[in-house]
C-alpha atoms as a PDB file:
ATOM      1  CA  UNK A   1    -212.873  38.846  -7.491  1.00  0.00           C
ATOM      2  CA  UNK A   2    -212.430  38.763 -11.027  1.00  0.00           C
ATOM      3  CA  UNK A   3    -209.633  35.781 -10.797  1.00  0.00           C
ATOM      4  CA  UNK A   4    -212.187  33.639  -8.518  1.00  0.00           C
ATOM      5  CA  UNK A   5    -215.218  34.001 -10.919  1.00  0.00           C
ATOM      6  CA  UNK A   6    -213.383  32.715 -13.837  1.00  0.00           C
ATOM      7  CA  UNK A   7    -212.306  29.852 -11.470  1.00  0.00           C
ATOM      8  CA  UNK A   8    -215.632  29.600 -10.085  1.00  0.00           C
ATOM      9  CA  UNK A   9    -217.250  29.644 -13.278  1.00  0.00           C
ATOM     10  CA  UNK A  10    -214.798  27.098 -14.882  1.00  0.00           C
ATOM     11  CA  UNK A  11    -216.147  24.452 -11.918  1.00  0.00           C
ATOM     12  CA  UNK A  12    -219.501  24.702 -13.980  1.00  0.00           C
ATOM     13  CA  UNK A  13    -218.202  23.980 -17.269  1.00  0.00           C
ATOM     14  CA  UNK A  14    -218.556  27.819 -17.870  1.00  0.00           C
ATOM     15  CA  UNK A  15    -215.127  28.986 -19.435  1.00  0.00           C
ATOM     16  CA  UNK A  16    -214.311  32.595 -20.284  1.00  0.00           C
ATOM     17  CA  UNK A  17    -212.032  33.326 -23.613  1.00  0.00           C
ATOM     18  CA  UNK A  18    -208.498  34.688 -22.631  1.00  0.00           C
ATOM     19  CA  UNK A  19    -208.906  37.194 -25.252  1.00  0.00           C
ATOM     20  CA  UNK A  20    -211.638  38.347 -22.884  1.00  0.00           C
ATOM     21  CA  UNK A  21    -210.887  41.250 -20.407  1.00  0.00           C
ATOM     22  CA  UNK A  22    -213.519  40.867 -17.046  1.00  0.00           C
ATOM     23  CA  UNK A  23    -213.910  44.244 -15.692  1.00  0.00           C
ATOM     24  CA  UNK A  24    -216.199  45.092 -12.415  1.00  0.00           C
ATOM     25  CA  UNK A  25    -219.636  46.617 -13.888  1.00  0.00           C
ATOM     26  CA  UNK A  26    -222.079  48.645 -11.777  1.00  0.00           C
ATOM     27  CA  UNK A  27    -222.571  48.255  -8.546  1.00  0.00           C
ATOM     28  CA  UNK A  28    -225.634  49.484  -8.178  1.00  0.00           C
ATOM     29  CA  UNK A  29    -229.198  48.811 -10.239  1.00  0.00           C
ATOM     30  CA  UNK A  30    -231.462  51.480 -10.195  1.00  0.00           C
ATOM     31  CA  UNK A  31    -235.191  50.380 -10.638  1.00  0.00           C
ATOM     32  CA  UNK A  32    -237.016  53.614 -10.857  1.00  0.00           C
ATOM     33  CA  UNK A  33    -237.513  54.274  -6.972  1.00  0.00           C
ATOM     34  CA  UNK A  34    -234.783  52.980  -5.109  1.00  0.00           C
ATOM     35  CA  UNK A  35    -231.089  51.082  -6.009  1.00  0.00           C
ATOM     36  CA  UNK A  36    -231.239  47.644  -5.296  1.00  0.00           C
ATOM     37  CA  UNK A  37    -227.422  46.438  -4.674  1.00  0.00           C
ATOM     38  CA  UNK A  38    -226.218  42.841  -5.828  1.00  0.00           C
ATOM     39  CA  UNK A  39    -222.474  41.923  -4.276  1.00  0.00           C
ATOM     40  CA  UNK A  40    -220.747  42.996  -7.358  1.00  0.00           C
ATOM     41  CA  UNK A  41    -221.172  42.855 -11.536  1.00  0.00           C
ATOM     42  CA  UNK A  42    -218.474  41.810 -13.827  1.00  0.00           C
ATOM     43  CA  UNK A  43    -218.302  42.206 -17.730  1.00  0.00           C
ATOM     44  CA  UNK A  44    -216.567  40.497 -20.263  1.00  0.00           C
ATOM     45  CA  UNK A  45    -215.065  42.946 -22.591  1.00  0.00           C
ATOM     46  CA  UNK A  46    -213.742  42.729 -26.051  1.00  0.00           C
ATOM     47  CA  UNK A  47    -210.119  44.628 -26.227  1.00  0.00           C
ATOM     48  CA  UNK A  48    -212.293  47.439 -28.029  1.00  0.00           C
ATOM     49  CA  UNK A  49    -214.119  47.789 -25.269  1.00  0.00           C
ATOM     50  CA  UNK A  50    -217.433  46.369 -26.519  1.00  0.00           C
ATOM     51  CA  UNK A  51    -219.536  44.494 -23.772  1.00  0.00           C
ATOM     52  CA  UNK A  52    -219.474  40.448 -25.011  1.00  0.00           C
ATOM     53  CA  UNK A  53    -221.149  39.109 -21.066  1.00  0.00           C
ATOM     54  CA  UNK A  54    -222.322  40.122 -17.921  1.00  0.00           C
ATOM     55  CA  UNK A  55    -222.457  37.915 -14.377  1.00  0.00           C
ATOM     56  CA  UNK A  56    -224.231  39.833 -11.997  1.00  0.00           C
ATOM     57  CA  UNK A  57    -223.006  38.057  -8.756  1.00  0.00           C
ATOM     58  CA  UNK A  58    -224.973  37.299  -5.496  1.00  0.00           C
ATOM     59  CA  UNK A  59    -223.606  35.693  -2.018  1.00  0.00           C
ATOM     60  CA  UNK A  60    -226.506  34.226  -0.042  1.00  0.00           C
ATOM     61  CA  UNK A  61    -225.871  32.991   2.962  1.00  0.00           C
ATOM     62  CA  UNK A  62    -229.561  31.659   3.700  1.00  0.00           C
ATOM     63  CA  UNK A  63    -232.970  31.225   1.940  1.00  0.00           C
ATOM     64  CA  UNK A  64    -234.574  34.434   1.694  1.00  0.00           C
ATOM     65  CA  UNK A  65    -238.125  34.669  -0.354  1.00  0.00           C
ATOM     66  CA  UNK A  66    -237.706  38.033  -0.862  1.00  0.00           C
ATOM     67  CA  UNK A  67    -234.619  37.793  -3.133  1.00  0.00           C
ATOM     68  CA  UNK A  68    -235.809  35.776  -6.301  1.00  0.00           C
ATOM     69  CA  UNK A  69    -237.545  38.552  -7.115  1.00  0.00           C
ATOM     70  CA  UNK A  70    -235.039  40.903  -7.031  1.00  0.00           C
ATOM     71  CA  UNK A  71    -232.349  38.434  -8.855  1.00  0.00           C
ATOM     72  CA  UNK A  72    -234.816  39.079 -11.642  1.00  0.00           C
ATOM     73  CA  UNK A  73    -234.468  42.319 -11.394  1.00  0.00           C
ATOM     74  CA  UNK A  74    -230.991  42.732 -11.007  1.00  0.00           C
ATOM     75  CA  UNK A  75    -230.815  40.556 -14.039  1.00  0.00           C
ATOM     76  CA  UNK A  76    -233.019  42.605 -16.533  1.00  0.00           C
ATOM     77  CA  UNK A  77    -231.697  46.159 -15.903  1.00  0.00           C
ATOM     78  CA  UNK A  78    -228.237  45.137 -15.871  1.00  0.00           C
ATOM     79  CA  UNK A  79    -229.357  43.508 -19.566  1.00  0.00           C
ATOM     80  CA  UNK A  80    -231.026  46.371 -20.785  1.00  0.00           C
ATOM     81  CA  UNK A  81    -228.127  49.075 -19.189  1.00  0.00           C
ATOM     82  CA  UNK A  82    -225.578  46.628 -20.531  1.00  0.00           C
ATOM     83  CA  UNK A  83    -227.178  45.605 -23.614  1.00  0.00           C
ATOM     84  CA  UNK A  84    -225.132  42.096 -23.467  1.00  0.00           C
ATOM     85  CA  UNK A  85    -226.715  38.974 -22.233  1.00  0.00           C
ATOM     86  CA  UNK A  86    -226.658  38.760 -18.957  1.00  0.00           C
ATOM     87  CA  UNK A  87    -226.425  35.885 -16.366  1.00  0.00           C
ATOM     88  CA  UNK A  88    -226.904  35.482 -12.419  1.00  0.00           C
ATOM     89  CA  UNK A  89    -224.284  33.869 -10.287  1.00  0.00           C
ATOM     90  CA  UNK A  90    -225.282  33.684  -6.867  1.00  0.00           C
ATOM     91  CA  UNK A  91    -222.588  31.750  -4.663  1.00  0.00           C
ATOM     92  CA  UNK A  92    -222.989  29.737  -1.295  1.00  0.00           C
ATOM     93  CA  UNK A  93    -221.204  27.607   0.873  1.00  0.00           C
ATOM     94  CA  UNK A  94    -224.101  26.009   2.030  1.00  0.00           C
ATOM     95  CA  UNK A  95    -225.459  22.985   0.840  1.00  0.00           C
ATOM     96  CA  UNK A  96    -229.211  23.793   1.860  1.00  0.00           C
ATOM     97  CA  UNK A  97    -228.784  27.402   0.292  1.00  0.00           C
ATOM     98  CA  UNK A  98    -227.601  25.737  -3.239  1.00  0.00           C
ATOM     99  CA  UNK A  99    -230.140  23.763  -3.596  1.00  0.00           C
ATOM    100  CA  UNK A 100    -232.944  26.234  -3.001  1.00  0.00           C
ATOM    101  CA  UNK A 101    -230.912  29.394  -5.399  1.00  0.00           C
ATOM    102  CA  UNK A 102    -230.537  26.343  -8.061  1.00  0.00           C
ATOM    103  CA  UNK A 103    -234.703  27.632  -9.020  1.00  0.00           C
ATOM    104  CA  UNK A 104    -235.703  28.074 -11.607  1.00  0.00           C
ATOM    105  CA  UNK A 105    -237.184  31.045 -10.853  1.00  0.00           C
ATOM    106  CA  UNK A 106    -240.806  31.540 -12.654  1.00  0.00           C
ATOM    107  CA  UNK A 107    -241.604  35.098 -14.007  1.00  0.00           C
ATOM    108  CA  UNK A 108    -244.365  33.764 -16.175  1.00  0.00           C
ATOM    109  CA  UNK A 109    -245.990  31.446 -19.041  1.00  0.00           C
ATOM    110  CA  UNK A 110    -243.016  29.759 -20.199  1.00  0.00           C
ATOM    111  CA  UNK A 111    -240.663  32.351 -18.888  1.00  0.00           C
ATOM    112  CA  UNK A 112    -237.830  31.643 -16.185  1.00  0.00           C
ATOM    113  CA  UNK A 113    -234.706  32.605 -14.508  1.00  0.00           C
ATOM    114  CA  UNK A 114    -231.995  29.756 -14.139  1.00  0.00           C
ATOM    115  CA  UNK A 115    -229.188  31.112 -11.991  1.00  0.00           C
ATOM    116  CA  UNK A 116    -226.187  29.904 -12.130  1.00  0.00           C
ATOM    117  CA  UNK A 117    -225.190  28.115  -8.754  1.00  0.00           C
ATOM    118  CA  UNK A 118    -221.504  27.982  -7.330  1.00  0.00           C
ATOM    119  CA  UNK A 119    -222.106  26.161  -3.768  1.00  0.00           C
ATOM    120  CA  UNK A 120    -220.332  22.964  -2.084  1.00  0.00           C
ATOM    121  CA  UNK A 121    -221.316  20.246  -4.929  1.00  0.00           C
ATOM    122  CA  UNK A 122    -219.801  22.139  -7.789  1.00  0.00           C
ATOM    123  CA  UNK A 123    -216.631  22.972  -5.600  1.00  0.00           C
ATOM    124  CA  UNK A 124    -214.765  20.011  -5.419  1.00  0.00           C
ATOM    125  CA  UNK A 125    -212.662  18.929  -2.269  1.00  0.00           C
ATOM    126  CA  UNK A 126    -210.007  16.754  -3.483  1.00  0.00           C
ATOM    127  CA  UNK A 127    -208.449  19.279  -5.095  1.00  0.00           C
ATOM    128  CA  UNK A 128    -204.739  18.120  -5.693  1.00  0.00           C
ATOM    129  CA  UNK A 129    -202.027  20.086  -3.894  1.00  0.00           C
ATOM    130  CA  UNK A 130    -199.983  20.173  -7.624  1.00  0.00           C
ATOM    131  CA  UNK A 131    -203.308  21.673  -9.627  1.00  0.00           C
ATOM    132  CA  UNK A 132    -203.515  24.049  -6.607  1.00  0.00           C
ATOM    133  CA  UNK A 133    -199.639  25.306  -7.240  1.00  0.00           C
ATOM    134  CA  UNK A 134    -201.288  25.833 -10.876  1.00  0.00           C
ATOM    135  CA  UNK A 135    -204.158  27.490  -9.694  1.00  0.00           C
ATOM    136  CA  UNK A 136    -204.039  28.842  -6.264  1.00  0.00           C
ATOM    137  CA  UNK A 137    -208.203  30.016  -6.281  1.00  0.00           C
ATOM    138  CA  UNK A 138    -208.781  26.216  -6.678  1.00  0.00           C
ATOM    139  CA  UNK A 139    -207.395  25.510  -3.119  1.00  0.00           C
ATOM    140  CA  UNK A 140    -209.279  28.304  -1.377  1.00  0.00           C
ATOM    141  CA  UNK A 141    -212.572  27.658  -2.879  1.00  0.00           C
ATOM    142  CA  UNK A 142    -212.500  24.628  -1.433  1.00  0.00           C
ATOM    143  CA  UNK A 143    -211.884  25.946   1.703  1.00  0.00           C
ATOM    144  CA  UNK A 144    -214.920  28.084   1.579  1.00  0.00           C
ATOM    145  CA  UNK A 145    -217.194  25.069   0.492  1.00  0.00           C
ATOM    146  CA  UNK A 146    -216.038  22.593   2.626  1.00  0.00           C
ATOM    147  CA  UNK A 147    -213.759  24.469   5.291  1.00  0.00           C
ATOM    148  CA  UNK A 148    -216.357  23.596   8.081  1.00  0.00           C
ATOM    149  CA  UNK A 149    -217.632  19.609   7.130  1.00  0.00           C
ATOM    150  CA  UNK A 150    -215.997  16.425   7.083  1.00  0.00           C
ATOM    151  CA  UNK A 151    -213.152  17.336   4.497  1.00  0.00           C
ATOM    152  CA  UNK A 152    -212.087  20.230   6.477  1.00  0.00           C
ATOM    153  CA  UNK A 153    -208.481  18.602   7.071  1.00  0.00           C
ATOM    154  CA  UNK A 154    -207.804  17.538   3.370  1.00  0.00           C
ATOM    155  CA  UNK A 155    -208.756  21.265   2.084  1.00  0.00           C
ATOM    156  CA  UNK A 156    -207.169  22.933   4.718  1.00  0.00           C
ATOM    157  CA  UNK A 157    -204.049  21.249   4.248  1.00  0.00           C
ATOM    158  CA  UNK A 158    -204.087  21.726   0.667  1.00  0.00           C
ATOM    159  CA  UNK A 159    -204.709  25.379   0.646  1.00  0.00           C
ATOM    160  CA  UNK A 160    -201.999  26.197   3.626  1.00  0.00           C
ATOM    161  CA  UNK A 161    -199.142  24.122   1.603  1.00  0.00           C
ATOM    162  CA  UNK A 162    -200.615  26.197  -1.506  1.00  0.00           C
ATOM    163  CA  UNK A 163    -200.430  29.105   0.480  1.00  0.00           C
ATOM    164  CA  UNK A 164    -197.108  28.651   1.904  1.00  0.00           C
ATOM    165  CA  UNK A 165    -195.623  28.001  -1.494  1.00  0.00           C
ATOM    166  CA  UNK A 166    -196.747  31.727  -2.735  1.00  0.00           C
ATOM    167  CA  UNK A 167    -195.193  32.714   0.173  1.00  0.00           C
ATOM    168  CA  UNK A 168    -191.894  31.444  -1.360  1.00  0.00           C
ATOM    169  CA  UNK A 169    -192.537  32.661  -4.715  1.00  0.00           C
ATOM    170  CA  UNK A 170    -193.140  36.041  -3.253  1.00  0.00           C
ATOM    171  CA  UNK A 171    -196.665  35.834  -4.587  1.00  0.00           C
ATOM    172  CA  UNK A 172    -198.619  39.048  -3.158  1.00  0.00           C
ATOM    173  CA  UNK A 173    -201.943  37.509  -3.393  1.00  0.00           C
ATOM    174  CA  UNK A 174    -200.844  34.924  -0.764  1.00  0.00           C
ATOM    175  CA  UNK A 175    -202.141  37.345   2.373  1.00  0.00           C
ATOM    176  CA  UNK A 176    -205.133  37.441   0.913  1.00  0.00           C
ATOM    177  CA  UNK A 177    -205.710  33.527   0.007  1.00  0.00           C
ATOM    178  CA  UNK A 178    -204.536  33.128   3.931  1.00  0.00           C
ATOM    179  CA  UNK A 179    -206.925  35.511   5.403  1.00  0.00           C
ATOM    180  CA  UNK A 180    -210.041  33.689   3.468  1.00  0.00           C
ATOM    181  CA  UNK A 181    -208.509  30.342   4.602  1.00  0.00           C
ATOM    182  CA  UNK A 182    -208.730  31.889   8.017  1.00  0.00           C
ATOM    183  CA  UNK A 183    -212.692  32.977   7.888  1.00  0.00           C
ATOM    184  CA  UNK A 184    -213.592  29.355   6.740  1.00  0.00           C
ATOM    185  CA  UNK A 185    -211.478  26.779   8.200  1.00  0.00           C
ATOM    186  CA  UNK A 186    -212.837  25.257  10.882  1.00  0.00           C
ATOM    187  CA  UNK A 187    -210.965  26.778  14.041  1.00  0.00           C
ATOM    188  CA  UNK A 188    -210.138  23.048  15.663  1.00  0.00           C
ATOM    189  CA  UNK A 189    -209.149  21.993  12.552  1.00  0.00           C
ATOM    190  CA  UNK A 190    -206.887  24.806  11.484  1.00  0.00           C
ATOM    191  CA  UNK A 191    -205.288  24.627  15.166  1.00  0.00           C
ATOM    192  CA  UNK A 192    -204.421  21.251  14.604  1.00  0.00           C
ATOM    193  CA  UNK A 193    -202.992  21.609  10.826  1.00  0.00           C
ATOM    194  CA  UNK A 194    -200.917  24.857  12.557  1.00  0.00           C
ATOM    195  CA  UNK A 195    -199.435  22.362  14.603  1.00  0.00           C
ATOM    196  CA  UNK A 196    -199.090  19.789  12.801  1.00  0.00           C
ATOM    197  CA  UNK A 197    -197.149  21.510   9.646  1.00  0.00           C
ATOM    198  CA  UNK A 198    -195.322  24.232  12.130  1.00  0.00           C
ATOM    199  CA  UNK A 199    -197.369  27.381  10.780  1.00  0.00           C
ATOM    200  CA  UNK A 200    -199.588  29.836  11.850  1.00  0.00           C
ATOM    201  CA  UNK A 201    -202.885  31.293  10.215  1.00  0.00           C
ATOM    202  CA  UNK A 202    -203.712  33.785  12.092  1.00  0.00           C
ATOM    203  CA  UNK A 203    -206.783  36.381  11.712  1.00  0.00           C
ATOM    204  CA  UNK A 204    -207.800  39.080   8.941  1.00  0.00           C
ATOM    205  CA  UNK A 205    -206.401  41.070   7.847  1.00  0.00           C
ATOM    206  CA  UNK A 206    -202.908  40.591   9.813  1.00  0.00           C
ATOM    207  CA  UNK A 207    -202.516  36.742   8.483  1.00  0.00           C
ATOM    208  CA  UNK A 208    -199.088  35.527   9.501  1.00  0.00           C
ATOM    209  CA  UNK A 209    -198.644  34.896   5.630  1.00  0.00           C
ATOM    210  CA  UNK A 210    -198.967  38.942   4.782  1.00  0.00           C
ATOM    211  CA  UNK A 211    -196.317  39.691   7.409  1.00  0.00           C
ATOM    212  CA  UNK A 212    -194.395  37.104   6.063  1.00  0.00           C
ATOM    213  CA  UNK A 213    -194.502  38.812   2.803  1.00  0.00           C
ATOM    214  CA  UNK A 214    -193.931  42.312   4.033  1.00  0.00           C
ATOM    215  CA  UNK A 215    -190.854  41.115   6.030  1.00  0.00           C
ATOM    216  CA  UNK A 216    -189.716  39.374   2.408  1.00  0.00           C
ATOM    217  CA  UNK A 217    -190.228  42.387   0.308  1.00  0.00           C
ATOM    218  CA  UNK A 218    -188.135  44.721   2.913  1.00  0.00           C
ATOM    219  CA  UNK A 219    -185.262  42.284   2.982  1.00  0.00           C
ATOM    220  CA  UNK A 220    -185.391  42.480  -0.787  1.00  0.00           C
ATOM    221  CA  UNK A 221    -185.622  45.628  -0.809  1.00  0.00           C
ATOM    222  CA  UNK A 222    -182.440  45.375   1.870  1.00  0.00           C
ATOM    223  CA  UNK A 223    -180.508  43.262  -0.515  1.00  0.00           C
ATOM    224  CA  UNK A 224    -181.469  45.484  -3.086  1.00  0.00           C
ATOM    225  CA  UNK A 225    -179.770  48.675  -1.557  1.00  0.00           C
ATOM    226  CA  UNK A 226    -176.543  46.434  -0.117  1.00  0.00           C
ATOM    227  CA  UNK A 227    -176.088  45.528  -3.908  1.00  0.00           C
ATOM    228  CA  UNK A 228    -176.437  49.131  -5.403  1.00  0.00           C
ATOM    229  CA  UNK A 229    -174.549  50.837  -2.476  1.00  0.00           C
ATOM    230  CA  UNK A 230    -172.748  53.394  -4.401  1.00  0.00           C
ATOM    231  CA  UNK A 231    -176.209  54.119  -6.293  1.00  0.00           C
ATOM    232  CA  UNK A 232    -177.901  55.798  -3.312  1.00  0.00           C
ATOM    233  CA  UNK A 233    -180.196  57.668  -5.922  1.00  0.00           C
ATOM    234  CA  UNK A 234    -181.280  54.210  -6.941  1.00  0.00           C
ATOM    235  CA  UNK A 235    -181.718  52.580  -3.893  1.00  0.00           C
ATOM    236  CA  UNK A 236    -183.433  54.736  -2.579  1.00  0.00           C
ATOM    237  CA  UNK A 237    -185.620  54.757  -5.387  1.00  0.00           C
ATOM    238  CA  UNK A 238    -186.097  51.064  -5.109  1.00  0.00           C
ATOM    239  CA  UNK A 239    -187.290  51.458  -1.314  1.00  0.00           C
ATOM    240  CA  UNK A 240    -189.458  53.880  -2.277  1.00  0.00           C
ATOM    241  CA  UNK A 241    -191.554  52.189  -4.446  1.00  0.00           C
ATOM    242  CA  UNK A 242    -191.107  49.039  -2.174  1.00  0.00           C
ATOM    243  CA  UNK A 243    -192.683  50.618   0.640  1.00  0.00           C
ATOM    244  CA  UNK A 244    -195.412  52.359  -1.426  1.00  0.00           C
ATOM    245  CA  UNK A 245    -196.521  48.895  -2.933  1.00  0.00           C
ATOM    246  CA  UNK A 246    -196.557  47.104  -0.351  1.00  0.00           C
ATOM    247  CA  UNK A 247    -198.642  49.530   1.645  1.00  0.00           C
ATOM    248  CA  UNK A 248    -201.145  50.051  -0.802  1.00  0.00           C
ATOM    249  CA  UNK A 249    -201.157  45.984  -1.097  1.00  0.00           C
ATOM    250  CA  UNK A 250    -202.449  46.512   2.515  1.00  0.00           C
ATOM    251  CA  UNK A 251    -205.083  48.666   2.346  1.00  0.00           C
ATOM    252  CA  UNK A 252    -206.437  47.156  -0.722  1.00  0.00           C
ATOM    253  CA  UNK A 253    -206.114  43.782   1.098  1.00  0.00           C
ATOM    254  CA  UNK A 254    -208.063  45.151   3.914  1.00  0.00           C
ATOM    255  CA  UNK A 255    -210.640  46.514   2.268  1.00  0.00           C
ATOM    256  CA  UNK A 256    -211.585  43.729   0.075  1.00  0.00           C
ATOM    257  CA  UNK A 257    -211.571  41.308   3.475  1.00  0.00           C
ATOM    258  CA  UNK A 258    -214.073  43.812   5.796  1.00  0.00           C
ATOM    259  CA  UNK A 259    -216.334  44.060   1.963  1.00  0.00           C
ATOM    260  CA  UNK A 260    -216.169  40.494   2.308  1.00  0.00           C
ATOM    261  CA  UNK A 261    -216.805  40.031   5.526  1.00  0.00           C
ATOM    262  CA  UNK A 262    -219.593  42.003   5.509  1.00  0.00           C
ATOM    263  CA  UNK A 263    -221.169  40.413   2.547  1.00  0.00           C
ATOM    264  CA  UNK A 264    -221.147  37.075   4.485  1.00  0.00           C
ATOM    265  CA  UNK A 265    -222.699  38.260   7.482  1.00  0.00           C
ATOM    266  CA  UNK A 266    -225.379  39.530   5.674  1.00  0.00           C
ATOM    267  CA  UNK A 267    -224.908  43.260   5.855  1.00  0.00           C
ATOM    268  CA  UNK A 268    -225.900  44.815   2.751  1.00  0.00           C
ATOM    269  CA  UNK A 269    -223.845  47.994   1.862  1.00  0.00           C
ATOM    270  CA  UNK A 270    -224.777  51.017  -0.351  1.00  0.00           C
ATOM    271  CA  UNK A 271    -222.539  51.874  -3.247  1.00  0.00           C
ATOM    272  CA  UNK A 272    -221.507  54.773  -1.553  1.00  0.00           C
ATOM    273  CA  UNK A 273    -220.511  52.490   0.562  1.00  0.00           C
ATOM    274  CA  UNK A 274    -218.822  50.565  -0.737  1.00  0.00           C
ATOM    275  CA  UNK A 275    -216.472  53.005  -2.475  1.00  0.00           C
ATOM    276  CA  UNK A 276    -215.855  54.616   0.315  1.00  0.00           C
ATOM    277  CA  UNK A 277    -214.322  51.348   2.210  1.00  0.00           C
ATOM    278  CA  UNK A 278    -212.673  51.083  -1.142  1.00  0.00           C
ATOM    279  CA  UNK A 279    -210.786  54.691  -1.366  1.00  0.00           C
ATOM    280  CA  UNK A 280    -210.131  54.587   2.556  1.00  0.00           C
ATOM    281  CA  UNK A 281    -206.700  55.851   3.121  1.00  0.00           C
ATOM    282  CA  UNK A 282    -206.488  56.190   6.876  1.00  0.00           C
ATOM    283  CA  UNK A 283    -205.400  52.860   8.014  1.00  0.00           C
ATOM    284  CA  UNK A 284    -206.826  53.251  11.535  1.00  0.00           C
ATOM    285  CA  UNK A 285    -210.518  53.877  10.036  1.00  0.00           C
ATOM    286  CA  UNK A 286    -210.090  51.263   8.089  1.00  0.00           C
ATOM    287  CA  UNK A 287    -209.314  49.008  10.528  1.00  0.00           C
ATOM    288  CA  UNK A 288    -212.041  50.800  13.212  1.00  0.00           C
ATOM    289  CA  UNK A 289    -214.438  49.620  10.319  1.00  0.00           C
ATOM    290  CA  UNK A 290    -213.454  45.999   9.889  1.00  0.00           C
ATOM    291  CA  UNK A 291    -213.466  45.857  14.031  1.00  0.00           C
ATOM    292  CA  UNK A 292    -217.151  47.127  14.126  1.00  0.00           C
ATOM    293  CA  UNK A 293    -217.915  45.203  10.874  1.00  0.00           C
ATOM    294  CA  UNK A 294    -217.372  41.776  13.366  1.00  0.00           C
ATOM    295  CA  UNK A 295    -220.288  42.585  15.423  1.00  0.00           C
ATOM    296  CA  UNK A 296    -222.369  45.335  13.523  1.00  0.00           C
ATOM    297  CA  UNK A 297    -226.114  44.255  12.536  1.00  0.00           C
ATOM    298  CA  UNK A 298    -226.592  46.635   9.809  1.00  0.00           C
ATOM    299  CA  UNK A 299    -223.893  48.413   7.257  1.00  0.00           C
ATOM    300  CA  UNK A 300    -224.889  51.379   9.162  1.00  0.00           C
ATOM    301  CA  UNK A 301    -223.565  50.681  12.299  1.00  0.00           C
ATOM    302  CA  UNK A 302    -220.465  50.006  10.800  1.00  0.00           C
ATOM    303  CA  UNK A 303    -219.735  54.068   9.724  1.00  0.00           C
ATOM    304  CA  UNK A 304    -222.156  55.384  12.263  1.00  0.00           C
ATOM    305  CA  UNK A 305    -219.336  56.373  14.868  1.00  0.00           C
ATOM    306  CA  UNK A 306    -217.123  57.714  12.570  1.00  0.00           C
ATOM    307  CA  UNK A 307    -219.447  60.105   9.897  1.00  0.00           C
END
């Protein structure tokens, strides 16, 4: 999340100093009675830790009335908790949605909240597949904004040649840049592009792209041990750790696709929630979760079964 902001946030003019480290704030903003619970908080920090910024983040998926007043909210008590200034960023892929988050939103005499926007006209679609080699985020951003209108072929093929290149380079974010590609493309579309360029996208969180990349890391690995033969100690070592990264690439993977998955059909998780998708171990849960998570109409129903 952290790597798409700054992208995000760069499409705005909105640029955040390297020497700044972003770090996930609270989830959760308490305001007296109950916690309300924005999609996620993340905080520029100075390398001695001091708080420079805050973006308290928001994905709407439709107009809501009822959530103006709580983007003030979240806004204020992340300020005063964080005691940095403090912006909203509430991101859409809907054109109709964009318009209405744009506000501003009127608290009184003089006094408004101007969120910042990130929805399909500040997302642009003719991203070039060379800038999208530079910066891989670029290419699936677009899918997300325009992955279901009329540029859904241009984006689409951009962002499955970007993908396929980390593939090559043995990038291990490329499983998840293929499973978002997945959620947004427009299905007849992405059929056609699998055709046409001889690949295959195929659902979260099992893209063709991760296996792809699990298959390359154990034929390193492979390579790895054939090379070092008579150093079974290290070889072994190197397996090892092979293994254990690549399933804890997984998991994390997985988690962070049925969090957002959930965020864009609308179910609104608890930060107990939330951490406990996020600590999930047990592979079959996790995947019981994301299963339920396709179909569920509250968070609830999600964990209900399995308490």
């Amino acid at each position: 999340m952290r790597g798409a902001l700054a992208v995000a946030l760069s499409l705005v003019g909105i640029e955040i100093p390297a020497e700044l480290e972003l770090r996930p704030g609270p989830e959760a903003v308490r305001d007296g009675t109950s916690d309300l619970l924005p999609d996620g908080t993340l905080v520029a920090h100075w390398s001695d830790g001091e708080a420079e910024e805050a973006f308290v983040l928001d994905v709407q998926l439709r107009k809501d009335p009822s959530k103006p007043t709580n983007w003030v909210v979240y806004v204020s008590i992340t300020r005063r908790r964080l005691r940095c200034p403090t912006s909203l960023v509430v991101v859409t892929p809907f054109e109709g949605v964009e318009s209405w988050a744009a506000g501003p939103i009127e608290i009184g005499r003089g006094h408004s909240l101007v969120p910042i926007v990130i929805g399909p006209s500040s997302i642009p679609h003719d991203v070039s597949l060379e800038r999208a080699r530079e910066i891989p985020m670029l290419a699936t951003l677009a899918v997300v904004a325009h992955g279901r209108g009329p540029h859904a072929e241009q984006v689409g093929r951009v962002a499955i040649d970007t993908i396929r290149a980390m593939v090559a380079g043995e990038d291990q974010e490329a499983g998840y840049h293929a499973d978002v590609v997945y959620a947004f493309l427009d299905e007849d579309v992405r059929r056609t592009l699998e055709e046409e360029m001889n690949v295959r996208v195929e659902g979260p969180p099992y893209s063709s792209y991760l296996r792809q990349l699990e298959a390359q890391g154990h034929m390193k690995g492979l390579a790895e041990g054939r090379m070092a033969g008579r150093e079974e100690g290290l070889a072994e070592g190197r397996e090892e750790g092979l293994a254990e990264g690549l399933a804890e690439g997984r998991m994390e993977g997985r988690a962070q696709m049925l969090l957002a998955l959930a965020a864009r059909r609308g179910l609104r998780m608890t930060a107990r929630q939330r951490s406990r998708v996020r600590s999930c171990a047990d592979e079959a849960l996790l995947m019981r979760w994301f299963d339920r998570t396709i179909t569920a109409t509250s968070a609830t129903e999600i964990f209900s079964r399995s308490q």
